[in-house]
Protein backbone atom coordinates (compact mmCIF):
# COMPACT_ATOMS: atom_id res chain seq x y z
CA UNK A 1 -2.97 -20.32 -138.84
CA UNK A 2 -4.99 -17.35 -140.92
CA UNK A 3 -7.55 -15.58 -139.23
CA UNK A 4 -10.20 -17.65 -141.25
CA UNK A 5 -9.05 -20.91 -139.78
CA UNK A 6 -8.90 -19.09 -135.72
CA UNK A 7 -12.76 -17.95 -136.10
CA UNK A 8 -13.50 -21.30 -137.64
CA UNK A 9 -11.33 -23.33 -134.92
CA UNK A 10 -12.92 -20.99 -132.07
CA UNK A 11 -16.24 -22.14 -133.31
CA UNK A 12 -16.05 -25.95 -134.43
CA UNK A 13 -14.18 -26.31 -131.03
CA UNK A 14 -16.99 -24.77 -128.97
CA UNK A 15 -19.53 -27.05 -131.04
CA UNK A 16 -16.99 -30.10 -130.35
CA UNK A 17 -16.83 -29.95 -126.63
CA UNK A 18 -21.25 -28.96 -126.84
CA UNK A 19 -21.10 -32.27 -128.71
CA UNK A 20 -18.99 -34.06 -126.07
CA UNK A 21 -15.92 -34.66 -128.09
CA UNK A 22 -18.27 -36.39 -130.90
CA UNK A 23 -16.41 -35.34 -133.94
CA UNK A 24 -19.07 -37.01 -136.11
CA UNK A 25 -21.89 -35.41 -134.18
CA UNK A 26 -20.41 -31.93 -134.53
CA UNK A 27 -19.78 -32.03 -138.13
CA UNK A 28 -23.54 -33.39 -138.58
CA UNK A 29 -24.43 -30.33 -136.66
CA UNK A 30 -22.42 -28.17 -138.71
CA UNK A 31 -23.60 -29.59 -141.75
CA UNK A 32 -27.47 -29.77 -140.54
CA UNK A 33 -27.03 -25.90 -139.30
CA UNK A 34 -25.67 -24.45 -141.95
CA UNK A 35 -28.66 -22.00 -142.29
CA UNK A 36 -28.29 -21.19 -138.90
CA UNK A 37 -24.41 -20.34 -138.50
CA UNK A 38 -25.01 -18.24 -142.27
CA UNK A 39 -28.10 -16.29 -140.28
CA UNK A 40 -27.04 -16.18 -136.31
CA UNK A 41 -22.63 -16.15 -137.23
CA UNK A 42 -22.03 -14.49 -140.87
CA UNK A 43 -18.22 -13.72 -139.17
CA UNK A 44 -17.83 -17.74 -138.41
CA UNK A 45 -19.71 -18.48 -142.10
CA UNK A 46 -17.66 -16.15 -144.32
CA UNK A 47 -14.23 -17.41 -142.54
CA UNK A 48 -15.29 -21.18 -143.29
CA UNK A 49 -16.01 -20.43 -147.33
CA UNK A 50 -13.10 -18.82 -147.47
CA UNK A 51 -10.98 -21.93 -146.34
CA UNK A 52 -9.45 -24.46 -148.23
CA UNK A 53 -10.50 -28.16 -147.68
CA UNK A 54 -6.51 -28.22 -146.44
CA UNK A 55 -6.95 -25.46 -144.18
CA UNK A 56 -10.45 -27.05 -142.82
CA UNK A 57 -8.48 -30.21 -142.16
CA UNK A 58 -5.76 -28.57 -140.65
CA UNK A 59 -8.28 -27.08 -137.97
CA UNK A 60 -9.98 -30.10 -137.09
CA UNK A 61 -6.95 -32.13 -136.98
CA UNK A 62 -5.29 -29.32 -134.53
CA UNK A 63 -8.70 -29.60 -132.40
CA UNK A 64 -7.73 -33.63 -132.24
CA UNK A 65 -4.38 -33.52 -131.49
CA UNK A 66 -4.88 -33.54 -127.69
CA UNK A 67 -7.21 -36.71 -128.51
């Protein structure tokens, strides 16, 4: 994994298990908060836009795995 895809992973992943395990609930949050991770996490924004839709996917499917 790049260091993009660790922050991201580190963050989605705290988000998930806020969201207990609701995969669809966490990426409505993400997509809903978008302001807020940009304003409160620029580290955890910036890492996310640099990410392929591959390397997004490969996170969230890594996050699953134990599902």
């Amino acid at each position: 994994m790049t260091k993009d895809q660790i922050v991201f992973r580190t963050y989605f992943n705290r988000q998930f298990e806020a969201h207990n395990h609701d995969l669809f609930g966490t990426i409505l949050w993400w997509r809903n908060h978008g302001k807020y991770i940009f304003m409160n996490h620029e580290d955890v924004f910036t890492a996310y836009k640099n990410l392929s839709v591959e390397e997004v996917n490969q996170v969230i499917c890594e996050i699953l795995l134990p599902f």
